[in-house]
C-alpha atoms as a PDB file:
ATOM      1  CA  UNK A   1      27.533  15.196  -4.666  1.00  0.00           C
ATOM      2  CA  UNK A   2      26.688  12.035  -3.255  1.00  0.00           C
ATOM      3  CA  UNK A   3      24.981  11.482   0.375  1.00  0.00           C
ATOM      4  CA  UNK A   4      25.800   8.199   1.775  1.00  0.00           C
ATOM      5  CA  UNK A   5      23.040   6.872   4.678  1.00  0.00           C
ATOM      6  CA  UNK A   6      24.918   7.277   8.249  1.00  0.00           C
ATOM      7  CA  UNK A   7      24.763   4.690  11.087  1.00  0.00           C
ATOM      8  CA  UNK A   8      22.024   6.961  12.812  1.00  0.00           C
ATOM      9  CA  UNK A   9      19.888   6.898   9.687  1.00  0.00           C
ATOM     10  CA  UNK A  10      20.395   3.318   8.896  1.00  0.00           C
ATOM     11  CA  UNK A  11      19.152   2.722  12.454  1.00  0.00           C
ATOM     12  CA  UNK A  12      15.694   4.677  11.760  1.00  0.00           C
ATOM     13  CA  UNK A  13      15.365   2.495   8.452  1.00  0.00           C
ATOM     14  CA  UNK A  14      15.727  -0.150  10.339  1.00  0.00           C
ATOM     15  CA  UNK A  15      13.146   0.840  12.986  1.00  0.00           C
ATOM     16  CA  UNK A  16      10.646   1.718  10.332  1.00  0.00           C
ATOM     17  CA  UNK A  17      11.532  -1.553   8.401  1.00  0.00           C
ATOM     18  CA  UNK A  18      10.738  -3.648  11.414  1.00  0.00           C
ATOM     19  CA  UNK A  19       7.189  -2.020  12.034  1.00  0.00           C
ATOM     20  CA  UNK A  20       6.509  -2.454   8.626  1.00  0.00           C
ATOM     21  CA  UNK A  21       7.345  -5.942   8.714  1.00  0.00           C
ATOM     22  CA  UNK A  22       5.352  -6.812  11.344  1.00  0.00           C
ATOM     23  CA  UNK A  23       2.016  -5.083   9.746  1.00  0.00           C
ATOM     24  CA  UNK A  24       3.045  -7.053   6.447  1.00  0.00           C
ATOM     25  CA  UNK A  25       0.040  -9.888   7.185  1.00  0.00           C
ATOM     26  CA  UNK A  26      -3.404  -9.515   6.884  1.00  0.00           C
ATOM     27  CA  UNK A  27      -3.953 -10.914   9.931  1.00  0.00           C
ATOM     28  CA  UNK A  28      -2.238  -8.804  12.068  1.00  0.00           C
ATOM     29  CA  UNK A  29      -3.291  -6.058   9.770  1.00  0.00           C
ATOM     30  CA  UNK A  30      -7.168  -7.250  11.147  1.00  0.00           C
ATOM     31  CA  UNK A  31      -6.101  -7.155  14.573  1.00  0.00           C
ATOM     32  CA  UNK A  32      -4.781  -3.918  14.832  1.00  0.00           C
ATOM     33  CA  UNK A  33      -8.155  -2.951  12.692  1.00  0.00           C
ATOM     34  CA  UNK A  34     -10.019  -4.351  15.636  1.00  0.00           C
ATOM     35  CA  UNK A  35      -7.753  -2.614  18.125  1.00  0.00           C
ATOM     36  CA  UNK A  36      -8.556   0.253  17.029  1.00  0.00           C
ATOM     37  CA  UNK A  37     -12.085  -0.017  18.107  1.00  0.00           C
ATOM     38  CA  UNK A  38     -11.098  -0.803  21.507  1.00  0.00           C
ATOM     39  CA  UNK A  39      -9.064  -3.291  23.574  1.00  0.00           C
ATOM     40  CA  UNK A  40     -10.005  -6.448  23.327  1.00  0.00           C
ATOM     41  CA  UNK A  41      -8.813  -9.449  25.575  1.00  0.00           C
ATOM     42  CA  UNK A  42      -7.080 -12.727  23.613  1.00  0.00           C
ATOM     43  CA  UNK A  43     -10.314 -15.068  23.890  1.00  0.00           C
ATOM     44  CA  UNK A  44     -12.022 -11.997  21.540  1.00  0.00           C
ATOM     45  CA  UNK A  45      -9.427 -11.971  19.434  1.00  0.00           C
ATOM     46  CA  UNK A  46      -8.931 -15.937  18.595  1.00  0.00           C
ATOM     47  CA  UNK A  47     -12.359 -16.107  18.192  1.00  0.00           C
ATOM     48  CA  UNK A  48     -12.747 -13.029  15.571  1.00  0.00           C
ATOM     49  CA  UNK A  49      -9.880 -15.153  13.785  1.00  0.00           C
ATOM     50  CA  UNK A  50     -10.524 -18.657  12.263  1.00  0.00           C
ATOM     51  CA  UNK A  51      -6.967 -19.979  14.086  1.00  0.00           C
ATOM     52  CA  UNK A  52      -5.563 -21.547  16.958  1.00  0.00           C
ATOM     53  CA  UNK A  53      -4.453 -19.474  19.835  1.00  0.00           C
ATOM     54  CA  UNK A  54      -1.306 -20.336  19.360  1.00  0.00           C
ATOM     55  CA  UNK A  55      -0.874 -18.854  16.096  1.00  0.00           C
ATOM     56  CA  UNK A  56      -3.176 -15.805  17.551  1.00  0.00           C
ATOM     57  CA  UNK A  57      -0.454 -15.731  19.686  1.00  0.00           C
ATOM     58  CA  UNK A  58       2.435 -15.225  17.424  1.00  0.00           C
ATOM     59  CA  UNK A  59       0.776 -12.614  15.460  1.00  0.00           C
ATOM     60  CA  UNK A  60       0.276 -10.404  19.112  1.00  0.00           C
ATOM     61  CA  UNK A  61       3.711 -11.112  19.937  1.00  0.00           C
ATOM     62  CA  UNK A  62       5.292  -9.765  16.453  1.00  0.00           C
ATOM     63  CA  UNK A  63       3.288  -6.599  17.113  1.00  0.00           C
ATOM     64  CA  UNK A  64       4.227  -6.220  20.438  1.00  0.00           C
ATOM     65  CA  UNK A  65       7.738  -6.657  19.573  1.00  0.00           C
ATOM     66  CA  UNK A  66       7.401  -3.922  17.076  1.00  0.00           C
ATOM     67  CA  UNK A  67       5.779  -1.616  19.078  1.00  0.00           C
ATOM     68  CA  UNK A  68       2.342  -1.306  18.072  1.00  0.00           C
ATOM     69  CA  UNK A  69       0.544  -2.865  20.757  1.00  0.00           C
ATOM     70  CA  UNK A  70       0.971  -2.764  24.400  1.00  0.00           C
ATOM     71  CA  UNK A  71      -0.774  -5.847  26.781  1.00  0.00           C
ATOM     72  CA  UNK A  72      -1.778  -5.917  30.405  1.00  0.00           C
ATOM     73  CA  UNK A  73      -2.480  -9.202  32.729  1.00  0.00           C
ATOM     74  CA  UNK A  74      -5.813  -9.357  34.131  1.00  0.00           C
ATOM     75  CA  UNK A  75      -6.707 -11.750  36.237  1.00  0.00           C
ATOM     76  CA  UNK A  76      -6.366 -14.656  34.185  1.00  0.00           C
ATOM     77  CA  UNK A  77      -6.587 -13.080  31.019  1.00  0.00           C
ATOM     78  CA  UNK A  78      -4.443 -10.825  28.413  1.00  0.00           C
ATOM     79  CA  UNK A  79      -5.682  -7.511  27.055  1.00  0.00           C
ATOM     80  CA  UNK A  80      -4.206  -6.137  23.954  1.00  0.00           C
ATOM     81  CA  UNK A  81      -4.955  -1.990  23.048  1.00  0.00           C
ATOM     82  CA  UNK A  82      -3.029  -0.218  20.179  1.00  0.00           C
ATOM     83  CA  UNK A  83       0.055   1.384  21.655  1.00  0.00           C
ATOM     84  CA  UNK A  84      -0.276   4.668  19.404  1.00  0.00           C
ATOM     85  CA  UNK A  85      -3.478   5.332  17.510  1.00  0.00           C
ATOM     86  CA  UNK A  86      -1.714   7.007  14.716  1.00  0.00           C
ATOM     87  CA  UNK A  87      -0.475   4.190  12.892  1.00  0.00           C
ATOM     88  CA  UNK A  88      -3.926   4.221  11.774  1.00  0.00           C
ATOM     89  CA  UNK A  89      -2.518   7.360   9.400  1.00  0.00           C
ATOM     90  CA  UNK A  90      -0.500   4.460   7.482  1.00  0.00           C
ATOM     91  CA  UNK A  91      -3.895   2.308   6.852  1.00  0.00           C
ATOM     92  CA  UNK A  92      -5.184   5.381   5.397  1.00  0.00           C
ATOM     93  CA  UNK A  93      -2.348   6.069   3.362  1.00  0.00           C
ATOM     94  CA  UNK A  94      -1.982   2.692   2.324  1.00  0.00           C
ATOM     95  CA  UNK A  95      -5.714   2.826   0.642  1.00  0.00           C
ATOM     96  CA  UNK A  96      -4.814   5.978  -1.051  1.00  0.00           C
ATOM     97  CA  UNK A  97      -2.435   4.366  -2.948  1.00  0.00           C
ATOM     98  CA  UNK A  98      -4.323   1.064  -3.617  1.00  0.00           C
ATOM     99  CA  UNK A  99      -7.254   4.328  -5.253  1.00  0.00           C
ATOM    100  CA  UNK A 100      -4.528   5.897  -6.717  1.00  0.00           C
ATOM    101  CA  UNK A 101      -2.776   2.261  -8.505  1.00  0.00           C
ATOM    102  CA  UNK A 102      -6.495   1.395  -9.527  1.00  0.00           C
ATOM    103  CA  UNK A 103      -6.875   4.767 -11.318  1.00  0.00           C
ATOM    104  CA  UNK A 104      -4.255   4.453 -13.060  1.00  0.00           C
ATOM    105  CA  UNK A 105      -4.583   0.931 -13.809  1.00  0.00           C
ATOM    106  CA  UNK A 106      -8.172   2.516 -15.166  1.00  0.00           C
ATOM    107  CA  UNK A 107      -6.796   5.342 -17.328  1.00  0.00           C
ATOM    108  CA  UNK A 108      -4.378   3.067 -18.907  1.00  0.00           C
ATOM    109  CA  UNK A 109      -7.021   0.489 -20.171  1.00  0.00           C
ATOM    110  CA  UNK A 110      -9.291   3.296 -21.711  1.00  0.00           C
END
């Protein structure tokens, strides 16, 4: 028996795809590190990141658009906070399997 993916699950790939996406650089990757210490305003962010704040920019706005950060107006200034803490789960996971690839990377040279 073969199960074909419906619209409603090809949706939810999608979703997931997308969040993935935008956590595929390591910059972004470093800023939602950061974020997870605390929010932090765009000045703190350019200047924890050798670019422009144009390109500082762009990297907020891809995470925004994907759901992992939320912003708020200040005054003059932006302030970015993680929009749900538990995508820190997937950083973990992700080093379990960078341990896991190295061990086995290890076992195979021996």
């Amino acid at each position: 028996m073969t199960i074909k993916m419906d619209q409603k699950k090809q949706k939810l790939f999608e979703a997931r795809a997308k969040i993935i996406k935008a956590m595929a650089h390591p910059t972004r990757l470093f800023i939602v590190d950061e974020l997870s210490k605390g929010e932090k305003c765009v000045c703190e962010i350019t200047g924890m990141i050798d670019a422009d704040i144009s390109t500082v920019s762009k990297h907020l706005s891809v995470l925004k658009a994907s759901g992992i950060i939320q912003d708020e107006k200040r005054g003059s200034q932006v302030y970015y906070k993680l929009k749900c803490s538990c995508i820190l789960g997937f950083f973990n996971c992700v080093e379990n399997v960078i341990k896991t690839t190295a061990n086995d990377h290890k076992k195979l040279i021996r």
